[in-house]
PDB file of N, CA and C in Angstrom:
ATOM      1  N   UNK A   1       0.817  -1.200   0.000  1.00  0.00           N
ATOM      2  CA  UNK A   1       0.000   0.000   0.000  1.00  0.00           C
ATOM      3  C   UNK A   1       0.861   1.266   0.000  1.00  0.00           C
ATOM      4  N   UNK A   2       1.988   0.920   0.676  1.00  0.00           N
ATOM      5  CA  UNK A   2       2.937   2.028   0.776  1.00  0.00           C
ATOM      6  C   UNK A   2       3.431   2.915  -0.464  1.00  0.00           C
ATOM      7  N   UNK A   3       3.707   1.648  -1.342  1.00  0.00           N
ATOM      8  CA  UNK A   3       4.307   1.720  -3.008  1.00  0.00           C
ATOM      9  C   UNK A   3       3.275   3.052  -3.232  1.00  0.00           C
ATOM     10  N   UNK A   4       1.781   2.435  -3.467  1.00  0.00           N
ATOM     11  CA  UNK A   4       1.152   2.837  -4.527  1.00  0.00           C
ATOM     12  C   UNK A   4       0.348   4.223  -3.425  1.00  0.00           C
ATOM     13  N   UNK A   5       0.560   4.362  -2.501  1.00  0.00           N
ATOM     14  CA  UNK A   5       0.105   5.904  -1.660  1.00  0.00           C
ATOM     15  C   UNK A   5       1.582   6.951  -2.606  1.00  0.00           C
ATOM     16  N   UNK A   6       2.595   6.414  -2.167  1.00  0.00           N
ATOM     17  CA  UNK A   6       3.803   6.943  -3.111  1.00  0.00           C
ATOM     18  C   UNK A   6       3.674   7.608  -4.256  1.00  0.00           C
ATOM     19  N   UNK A   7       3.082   6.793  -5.064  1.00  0.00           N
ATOM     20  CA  UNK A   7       2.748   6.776  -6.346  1.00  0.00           C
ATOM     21  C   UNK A   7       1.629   7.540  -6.835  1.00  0.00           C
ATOM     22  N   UNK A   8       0.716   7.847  -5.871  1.00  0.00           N
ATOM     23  CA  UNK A   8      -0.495   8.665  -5.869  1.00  0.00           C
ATOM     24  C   UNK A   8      -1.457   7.705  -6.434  1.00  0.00           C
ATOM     25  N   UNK A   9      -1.494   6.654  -5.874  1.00  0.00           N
ATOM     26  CA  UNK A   9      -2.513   5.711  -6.193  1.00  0.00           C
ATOM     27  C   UNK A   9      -3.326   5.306  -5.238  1.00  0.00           C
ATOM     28  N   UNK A  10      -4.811   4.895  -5.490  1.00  0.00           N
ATOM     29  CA  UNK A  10      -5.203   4.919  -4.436  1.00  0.00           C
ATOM     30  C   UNK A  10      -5.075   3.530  -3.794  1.00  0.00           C
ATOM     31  N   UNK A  11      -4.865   2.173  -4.581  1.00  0.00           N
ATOM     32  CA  UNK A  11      -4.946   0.735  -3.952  1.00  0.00           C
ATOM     33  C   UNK A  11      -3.583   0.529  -4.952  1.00  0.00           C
ATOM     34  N   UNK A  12      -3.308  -0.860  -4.629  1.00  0.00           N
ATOM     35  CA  UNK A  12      -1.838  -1.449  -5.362  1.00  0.00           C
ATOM     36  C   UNK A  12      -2.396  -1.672  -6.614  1.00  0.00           C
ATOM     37  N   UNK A  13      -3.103  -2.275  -6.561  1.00  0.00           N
ATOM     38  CA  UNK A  13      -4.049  -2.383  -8.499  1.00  0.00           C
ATOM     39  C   UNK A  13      -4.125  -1.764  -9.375  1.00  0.00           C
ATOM     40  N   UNK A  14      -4.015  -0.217  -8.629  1.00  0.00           N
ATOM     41  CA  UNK A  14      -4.342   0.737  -9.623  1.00  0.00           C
ATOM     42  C   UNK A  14      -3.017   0.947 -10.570  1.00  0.00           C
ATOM     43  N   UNK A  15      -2.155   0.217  -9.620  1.00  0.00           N
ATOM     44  CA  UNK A  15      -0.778   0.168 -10.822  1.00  0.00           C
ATOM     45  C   UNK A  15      -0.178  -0.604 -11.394  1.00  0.00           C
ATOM     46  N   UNK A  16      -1.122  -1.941 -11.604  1.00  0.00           N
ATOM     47  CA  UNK A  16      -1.080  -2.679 -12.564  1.00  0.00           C
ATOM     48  C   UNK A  16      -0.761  -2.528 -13.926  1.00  0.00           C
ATOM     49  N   UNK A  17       0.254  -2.889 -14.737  1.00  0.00           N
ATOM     50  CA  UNK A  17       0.294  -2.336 -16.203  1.00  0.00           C
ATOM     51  C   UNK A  17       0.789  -0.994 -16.189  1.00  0.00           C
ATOM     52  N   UNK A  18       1.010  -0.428 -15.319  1.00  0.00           N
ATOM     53  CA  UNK A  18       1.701   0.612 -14.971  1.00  0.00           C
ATOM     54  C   UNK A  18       3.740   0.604 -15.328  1.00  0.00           C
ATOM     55  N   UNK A  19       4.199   1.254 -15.699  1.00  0.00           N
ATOM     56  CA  UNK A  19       5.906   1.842 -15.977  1.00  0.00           C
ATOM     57  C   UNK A  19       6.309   2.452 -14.582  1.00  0.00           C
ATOM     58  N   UNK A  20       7.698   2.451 -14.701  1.00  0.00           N
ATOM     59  CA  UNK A  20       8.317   4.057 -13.407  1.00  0.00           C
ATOM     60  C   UNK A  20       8.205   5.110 -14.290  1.00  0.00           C
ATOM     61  N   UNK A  21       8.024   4.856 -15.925  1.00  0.00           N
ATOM     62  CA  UNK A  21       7.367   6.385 -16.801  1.00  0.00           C
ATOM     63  C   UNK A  21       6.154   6.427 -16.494  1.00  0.00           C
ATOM     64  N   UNK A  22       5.659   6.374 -16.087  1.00  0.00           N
ATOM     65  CA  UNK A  22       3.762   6.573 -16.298  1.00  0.00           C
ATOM     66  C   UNK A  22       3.821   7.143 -14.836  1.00  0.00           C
ATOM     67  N   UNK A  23       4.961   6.899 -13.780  1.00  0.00           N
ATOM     68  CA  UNK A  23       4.472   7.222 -12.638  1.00  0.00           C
ATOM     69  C   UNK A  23       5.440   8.390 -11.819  1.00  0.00           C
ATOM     70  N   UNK A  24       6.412   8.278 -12.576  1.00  0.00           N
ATOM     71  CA  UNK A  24       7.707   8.972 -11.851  1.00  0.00           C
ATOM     72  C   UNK A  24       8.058   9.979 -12.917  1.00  0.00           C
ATOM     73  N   UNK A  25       9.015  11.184 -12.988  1.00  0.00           N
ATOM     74  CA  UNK A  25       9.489  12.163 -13.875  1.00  0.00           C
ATOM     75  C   UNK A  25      10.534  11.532 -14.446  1.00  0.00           C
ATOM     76  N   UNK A  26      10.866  11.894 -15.567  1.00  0.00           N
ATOM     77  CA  UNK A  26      11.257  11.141 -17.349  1.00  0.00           C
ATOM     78  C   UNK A  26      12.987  10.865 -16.255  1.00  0.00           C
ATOM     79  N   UNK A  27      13.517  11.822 -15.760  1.00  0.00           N
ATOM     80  CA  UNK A  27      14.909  11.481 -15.063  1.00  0.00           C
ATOM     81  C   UNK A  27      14.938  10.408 -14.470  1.00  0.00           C
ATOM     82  N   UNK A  28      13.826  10.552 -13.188  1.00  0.00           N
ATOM     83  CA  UNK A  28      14.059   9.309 -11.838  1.00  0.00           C
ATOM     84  C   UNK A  28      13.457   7.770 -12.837  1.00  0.00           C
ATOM     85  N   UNK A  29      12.594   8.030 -13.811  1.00  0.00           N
ATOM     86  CA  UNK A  29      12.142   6.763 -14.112  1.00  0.00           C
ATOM     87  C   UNK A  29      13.451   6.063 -15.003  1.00  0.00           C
ATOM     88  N   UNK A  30      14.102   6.525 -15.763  1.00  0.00           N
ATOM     89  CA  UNK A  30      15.320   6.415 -16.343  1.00  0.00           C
ATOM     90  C   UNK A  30      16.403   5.982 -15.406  1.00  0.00           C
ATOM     91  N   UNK A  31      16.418   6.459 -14.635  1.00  0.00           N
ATOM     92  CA  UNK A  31      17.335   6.004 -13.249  1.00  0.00           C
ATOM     93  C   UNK A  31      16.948   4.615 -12.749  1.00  0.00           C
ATOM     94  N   UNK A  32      15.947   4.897 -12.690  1.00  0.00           N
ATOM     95  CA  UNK A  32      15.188   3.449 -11.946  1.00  0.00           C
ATOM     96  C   UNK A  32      15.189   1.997 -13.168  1.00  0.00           C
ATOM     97  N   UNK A  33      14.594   2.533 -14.046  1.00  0.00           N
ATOM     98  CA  UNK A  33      14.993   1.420 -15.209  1.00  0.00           C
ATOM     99  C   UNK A  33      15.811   0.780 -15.736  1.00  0.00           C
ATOM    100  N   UNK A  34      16.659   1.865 -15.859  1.00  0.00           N
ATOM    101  CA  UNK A  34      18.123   1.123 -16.022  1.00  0.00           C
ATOM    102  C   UNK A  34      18.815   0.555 -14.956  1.00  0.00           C
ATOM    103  N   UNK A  35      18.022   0.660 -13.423  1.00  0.00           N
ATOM    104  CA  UNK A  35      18.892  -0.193 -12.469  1.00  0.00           C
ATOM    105  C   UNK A  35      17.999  -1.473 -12.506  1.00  0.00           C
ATOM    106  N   UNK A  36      16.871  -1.490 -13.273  1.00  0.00           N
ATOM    107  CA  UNK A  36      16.321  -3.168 -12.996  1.00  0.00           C
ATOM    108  C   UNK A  36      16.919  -3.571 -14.468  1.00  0.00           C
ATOM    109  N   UNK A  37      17.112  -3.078 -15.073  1.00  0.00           N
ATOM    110  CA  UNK A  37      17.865  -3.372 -16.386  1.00  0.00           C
ATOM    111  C   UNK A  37      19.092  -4.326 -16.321  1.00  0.00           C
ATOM    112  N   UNK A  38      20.016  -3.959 -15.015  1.00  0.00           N
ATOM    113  CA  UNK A  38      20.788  -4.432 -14.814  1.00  0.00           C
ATOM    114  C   UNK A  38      21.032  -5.521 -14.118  1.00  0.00           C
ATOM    115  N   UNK A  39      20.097  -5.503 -13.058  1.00  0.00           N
ATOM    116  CA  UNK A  39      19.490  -6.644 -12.325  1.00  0.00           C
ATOM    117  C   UNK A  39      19.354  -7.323 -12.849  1.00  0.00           C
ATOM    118  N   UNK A  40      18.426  -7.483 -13.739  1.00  0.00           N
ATOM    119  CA  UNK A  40      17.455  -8.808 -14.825  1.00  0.00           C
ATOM    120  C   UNK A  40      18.952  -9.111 -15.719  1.00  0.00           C
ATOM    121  N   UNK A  41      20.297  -8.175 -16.446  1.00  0.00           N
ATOM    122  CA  UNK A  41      20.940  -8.542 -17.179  1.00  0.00           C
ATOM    123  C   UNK A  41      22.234  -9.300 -16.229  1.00  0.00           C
ATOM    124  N   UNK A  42      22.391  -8.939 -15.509  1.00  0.00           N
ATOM    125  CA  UNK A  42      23.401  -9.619 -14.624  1.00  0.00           C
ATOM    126  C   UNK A  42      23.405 -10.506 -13.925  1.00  0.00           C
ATOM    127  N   UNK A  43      21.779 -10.442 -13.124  1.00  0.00           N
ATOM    128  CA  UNK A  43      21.048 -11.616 -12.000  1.00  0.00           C
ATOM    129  C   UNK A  43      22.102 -10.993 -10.679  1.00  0.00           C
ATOM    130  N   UNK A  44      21.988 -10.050 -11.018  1.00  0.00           N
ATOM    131  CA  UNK A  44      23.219  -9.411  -9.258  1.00  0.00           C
ATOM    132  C   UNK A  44      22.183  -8.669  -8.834  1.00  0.00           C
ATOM    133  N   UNK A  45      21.705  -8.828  -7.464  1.00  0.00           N
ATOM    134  CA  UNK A  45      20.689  -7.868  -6.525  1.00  0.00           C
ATOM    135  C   UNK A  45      21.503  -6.274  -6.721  1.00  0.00           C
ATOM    136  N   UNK A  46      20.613  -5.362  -6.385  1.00  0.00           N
ATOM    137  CA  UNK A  46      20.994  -4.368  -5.478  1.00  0.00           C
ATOM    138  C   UNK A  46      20.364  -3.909  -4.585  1.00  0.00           C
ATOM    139  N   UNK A  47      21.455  -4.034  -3.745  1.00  0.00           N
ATOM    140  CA  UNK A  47      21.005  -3.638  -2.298  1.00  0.00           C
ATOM    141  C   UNK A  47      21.033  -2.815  -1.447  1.00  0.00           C
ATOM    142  N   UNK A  48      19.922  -2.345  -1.050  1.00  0.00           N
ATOM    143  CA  UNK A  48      20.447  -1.031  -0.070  1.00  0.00           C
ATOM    144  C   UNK A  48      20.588   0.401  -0.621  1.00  0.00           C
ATOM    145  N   UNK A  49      19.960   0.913  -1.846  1.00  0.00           N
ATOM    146  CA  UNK A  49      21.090   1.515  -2.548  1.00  0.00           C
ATOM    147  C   UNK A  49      19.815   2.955  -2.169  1.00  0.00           C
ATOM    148  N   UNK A  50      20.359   3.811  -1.765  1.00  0.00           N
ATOM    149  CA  UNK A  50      19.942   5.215  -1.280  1.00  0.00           C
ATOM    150  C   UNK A  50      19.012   5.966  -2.769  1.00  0.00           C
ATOM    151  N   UNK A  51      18.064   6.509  -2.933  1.00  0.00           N
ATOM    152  CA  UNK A  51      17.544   6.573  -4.279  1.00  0.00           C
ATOM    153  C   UNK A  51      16.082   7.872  -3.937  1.00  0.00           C
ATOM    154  N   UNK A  52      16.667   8.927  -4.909  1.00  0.00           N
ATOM    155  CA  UNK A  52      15.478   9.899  -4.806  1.00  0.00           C
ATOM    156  C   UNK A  52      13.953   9.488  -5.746  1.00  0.00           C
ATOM    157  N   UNK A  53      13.339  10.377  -4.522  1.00  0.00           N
ATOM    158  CA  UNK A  53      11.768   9.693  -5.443  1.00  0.00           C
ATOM    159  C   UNK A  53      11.066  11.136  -5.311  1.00  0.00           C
ATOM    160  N   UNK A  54       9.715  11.244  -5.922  1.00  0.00           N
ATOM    161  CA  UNK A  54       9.173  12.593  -6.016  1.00  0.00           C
ATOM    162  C   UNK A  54       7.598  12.023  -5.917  1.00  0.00           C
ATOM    163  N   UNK A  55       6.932  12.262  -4.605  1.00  0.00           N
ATOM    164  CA  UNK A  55       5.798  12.096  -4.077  1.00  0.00           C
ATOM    165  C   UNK A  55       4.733  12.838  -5.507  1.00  0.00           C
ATOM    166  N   UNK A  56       3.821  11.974  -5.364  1.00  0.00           N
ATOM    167  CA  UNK A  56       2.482  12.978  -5.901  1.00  0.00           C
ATOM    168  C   UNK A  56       2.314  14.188  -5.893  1.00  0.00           C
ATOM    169  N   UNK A  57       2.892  14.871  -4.529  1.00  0.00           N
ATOM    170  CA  UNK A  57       3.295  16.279  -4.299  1.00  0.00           C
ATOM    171  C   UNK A  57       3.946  17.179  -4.858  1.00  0.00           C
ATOM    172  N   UNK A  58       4.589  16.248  -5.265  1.00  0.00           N
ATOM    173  CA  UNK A  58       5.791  17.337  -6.133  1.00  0.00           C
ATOM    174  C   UNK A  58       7.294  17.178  -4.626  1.00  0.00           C
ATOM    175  N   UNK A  59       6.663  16.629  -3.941  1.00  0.00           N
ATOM    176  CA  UNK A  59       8.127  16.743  -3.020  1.00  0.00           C
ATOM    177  C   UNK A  59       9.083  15.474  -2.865  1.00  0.00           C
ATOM    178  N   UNK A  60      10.565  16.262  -3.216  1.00  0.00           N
ATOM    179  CA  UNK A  60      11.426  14.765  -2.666  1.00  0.00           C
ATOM    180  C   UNK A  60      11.352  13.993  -1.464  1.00  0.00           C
ATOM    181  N   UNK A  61      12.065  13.216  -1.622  1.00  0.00           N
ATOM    182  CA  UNK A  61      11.410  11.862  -0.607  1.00  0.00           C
ATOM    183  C   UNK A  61      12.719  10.603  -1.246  1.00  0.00           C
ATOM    184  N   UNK A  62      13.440  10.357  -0.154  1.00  0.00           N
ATOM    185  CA  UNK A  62      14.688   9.534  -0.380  1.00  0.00           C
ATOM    186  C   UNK A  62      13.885   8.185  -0.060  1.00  0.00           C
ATOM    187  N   UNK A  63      14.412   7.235  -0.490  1.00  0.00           N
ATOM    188  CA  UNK A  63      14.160   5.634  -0.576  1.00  0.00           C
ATOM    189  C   UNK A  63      15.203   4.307  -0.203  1.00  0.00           C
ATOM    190  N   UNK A  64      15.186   3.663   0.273  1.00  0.00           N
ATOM    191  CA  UNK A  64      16.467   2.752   0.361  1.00  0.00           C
ATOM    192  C   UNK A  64      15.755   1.565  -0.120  1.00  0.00           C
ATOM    193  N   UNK A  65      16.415   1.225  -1.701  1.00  0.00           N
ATOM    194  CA  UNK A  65      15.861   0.564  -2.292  1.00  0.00           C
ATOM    195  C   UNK A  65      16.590  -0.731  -2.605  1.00  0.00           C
ATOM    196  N   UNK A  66      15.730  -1.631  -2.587  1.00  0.00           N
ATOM    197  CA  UNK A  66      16.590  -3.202  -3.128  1.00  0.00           C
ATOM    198  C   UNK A  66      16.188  -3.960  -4.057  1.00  0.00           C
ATOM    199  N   UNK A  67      16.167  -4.513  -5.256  1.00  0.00           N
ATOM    200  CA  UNK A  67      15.961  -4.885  -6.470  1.00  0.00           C
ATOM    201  C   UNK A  67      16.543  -6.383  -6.550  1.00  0.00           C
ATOM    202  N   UNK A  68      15.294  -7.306  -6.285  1.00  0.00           N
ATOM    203  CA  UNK A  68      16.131  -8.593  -6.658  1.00  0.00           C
ATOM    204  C   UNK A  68      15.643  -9.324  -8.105  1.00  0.00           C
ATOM    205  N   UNK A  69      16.434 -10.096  -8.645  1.00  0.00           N
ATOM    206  CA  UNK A  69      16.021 -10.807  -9.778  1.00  0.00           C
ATOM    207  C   UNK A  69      14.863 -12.000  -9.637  1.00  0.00           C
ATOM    208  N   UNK A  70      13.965 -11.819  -9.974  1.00  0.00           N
ATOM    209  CA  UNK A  70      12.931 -12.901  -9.761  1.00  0.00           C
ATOM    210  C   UNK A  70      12.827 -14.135 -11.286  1.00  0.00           C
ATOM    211  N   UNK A  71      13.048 -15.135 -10.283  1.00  0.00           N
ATOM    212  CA  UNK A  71      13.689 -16.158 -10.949  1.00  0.00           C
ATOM    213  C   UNK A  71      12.180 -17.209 -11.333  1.00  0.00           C
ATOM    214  N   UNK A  72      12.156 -18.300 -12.277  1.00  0.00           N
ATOM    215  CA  UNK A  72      10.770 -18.913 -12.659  1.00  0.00           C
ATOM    216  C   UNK A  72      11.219 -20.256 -11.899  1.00  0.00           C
ATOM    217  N   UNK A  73      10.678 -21.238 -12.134  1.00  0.00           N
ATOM    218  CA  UNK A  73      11.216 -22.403 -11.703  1.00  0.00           C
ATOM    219  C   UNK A  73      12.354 -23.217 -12.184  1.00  0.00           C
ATOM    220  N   UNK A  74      12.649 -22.805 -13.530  1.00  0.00           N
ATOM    221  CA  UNK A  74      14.069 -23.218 -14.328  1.00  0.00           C
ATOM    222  C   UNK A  74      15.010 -22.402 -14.186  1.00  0.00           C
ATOM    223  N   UNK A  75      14.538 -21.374 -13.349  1.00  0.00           N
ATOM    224  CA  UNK A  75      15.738 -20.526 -12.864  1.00  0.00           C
ATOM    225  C   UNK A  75      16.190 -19.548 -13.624  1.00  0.00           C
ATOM    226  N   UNK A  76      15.142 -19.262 -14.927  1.00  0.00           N
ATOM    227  CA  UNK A  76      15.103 -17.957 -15.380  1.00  0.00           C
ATOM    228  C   UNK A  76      15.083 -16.661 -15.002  1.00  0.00           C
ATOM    229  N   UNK A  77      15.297 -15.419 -15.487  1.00  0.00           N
ATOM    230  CA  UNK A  77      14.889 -14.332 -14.525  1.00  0.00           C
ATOM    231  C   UNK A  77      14.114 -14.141 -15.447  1.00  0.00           C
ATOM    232  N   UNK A  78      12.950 -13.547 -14.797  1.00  0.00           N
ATOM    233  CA  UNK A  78      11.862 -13.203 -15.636  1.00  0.00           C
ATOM    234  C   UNK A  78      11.248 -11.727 -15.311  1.00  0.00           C
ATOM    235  N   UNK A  79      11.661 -11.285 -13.937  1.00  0.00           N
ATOM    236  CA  UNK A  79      11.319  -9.820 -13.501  1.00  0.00           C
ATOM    237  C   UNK A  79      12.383  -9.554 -12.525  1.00  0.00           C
ATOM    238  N   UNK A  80      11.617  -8.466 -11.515  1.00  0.00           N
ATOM    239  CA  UNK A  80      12.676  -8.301 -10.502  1.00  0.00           C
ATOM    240  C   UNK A  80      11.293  -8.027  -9.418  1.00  0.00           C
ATOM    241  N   UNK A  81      12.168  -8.137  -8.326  1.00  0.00           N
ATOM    242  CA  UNK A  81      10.816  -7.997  -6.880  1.00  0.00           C
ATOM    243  C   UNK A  81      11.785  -6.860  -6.081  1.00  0.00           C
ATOM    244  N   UNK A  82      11.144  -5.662  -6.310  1.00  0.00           N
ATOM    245  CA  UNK A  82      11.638  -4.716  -5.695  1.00  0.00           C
ATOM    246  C   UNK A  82      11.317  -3.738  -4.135  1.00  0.00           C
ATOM    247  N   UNK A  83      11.614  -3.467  -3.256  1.00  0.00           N
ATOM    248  CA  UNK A  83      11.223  -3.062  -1.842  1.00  0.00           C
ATOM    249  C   UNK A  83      11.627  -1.587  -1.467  1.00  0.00           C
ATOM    250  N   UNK A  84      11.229  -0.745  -1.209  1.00  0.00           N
ATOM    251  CA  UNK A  84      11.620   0.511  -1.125  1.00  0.00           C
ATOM    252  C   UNK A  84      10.996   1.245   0.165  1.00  0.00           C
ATOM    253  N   UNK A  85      12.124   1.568   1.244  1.00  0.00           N
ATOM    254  CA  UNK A  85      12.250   2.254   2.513  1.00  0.00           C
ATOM    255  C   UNK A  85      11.516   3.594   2.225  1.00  0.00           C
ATOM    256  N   UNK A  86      10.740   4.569   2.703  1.00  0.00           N
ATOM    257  CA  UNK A  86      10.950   5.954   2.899  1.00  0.00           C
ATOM    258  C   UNK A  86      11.628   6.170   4.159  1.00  0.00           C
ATOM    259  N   UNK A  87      13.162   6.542   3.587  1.00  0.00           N
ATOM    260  CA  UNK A  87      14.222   7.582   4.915  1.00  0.00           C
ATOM    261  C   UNK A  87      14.458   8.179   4.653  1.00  0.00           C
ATOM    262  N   UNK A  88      13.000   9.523   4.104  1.00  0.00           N
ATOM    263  CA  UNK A  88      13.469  10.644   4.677  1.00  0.00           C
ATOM    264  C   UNK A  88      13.456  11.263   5.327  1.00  0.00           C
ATOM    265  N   UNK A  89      12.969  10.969   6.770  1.00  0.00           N
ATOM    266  CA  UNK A  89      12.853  11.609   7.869  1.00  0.00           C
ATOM    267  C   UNK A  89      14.693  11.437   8.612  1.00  0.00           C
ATOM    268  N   UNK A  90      14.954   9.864   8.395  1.00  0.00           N
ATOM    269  CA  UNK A  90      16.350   9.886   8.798  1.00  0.00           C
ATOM    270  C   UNK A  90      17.089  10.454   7.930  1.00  0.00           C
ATOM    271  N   UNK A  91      17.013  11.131   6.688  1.00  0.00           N
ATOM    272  CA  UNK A  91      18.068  11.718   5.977  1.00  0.00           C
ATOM    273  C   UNK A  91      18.040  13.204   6.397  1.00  0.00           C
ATOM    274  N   UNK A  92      16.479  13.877   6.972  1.00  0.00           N
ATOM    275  CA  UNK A  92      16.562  15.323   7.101  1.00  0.00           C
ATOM    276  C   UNK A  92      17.535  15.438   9.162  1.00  0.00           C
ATOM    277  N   UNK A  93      17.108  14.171   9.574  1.00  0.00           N
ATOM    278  CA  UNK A  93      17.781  14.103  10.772  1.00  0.00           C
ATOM    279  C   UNK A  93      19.580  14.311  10.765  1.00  0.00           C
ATOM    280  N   UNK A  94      19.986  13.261   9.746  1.00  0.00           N
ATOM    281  CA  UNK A  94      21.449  12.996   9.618  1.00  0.00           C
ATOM    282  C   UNK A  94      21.867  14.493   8.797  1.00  0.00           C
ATOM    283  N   UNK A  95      20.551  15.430   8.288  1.00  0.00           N
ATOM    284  CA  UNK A  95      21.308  16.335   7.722  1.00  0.00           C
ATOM    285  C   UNK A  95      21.955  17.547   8.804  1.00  0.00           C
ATOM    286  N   UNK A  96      20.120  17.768   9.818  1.00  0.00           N
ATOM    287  CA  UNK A  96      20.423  18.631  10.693  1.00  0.00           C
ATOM    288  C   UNK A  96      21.497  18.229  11.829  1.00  0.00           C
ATOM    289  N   UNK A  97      22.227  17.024  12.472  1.00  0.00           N
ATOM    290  CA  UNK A  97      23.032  17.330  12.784  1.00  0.00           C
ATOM    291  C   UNK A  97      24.445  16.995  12.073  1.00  0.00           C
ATOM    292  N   UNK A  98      24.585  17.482  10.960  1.00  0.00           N
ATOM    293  CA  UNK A  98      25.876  17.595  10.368  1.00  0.00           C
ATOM    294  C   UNK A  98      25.689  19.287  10.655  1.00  0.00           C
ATOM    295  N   UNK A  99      24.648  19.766  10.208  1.00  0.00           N
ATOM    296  CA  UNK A  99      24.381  21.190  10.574  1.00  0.00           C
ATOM    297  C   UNK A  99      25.277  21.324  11.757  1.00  0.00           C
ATOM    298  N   UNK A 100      24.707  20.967  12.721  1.00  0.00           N
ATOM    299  CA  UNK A 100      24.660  21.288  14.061  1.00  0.00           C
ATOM    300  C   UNK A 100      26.503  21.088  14.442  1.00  0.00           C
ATOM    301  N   UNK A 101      26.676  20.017  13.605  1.00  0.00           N
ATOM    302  CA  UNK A 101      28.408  19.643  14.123  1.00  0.00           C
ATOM    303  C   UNK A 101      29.063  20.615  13.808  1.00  0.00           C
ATOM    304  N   UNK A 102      28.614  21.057  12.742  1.00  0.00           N
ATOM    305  CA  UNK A 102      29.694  22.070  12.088  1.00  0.00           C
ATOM    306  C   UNK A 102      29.420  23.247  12.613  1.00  0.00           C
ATOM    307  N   UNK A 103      28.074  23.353  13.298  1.00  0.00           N
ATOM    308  CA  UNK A 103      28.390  24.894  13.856  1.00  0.00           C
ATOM    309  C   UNK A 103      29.154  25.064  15.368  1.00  0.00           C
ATOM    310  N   UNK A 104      28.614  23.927  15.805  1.00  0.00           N
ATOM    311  CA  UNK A 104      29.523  23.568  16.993  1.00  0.00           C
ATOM    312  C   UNK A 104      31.200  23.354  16.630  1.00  0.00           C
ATOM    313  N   UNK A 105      31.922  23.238  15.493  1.00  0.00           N
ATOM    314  CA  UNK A 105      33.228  23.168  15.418  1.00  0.00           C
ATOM    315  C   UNK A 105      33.406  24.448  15.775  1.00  0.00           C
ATOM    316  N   UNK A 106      32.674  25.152  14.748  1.00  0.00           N
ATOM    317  CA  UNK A 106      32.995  26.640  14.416  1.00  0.00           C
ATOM    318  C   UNK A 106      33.109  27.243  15.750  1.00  0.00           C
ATOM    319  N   UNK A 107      32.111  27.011  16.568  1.00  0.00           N
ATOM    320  CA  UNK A 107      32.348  28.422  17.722  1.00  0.00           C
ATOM    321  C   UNK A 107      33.593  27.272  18.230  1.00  0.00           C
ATOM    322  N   UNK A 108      33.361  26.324  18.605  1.00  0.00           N
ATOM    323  CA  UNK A 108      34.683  25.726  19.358  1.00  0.00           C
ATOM    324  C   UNK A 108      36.407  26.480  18.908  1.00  0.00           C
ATOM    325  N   UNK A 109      35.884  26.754  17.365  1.00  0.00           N
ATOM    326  CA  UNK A 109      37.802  26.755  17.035  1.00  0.00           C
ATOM    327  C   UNK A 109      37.606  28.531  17.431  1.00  0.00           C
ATOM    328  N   UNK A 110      36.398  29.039  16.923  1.00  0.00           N
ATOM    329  CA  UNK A 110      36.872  30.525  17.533  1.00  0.00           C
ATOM    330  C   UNK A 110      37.150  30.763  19.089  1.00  0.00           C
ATOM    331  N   UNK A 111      36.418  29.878  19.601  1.00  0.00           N
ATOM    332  CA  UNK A 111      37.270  29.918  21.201  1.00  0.00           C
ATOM    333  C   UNK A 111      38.716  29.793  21.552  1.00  0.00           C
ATOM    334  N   UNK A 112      39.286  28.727  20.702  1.00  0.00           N
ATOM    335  CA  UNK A 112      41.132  28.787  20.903  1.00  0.00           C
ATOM    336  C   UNK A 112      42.000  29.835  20.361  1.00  0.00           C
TER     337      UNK A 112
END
């Protein structure tokens, strides 16, 4: 349900027969395609891999995404089964205190 709220959909169905063009901007879907592209051509997962997305809103929204090769019973790949985190609440966290470190260096070194 998560996917397709993402997606501005209202149930998972509704994105049936659906692209990452039909749903995402011409860049991120290009991004995204060519990483299952590679998946399905190599049969190598990726894992973990940090990845911008753009809500229904119009707003970014980071992903930690993993892409595996989905295999038939002869051990074909025939798709990929993909899973995608929203962290961006931990990315605006890890941003504000890099903020915060660096302002804390700053007064620290003007103190010596």
């Amino acid at each position: 349900m998560a996917v397709a709220k993402n997606a501005g959909a209202k149930t998972p169905g509704d994105l049936v027969g659906k692209t990452d063009f039909d749903l995402f901007p011409k860049e991120l879907a290009t991004n995204y395609y060519e990483d299952e592209q590679k998946v399905i051509r190599s049969g190598q997962a990726l894992l973990n891999r940090e990845e911008q997305c753009v809500d229904p809103h119009g707003n970014m929204r980071y992903l930690l995404t993993t892409k595996v090769p989905f295999r038939d019973e002869q051990g074909q790949i025939n798709g990929i089964v993909g899973v995608g985190r929203d962290i961006t609440k931990r990315r605006k966290i890890e941003e504000d205190l890099r903020e915060a470190e660096q302002r804390y260096r700053g007064m620290f070194e003007e103190t010596l």
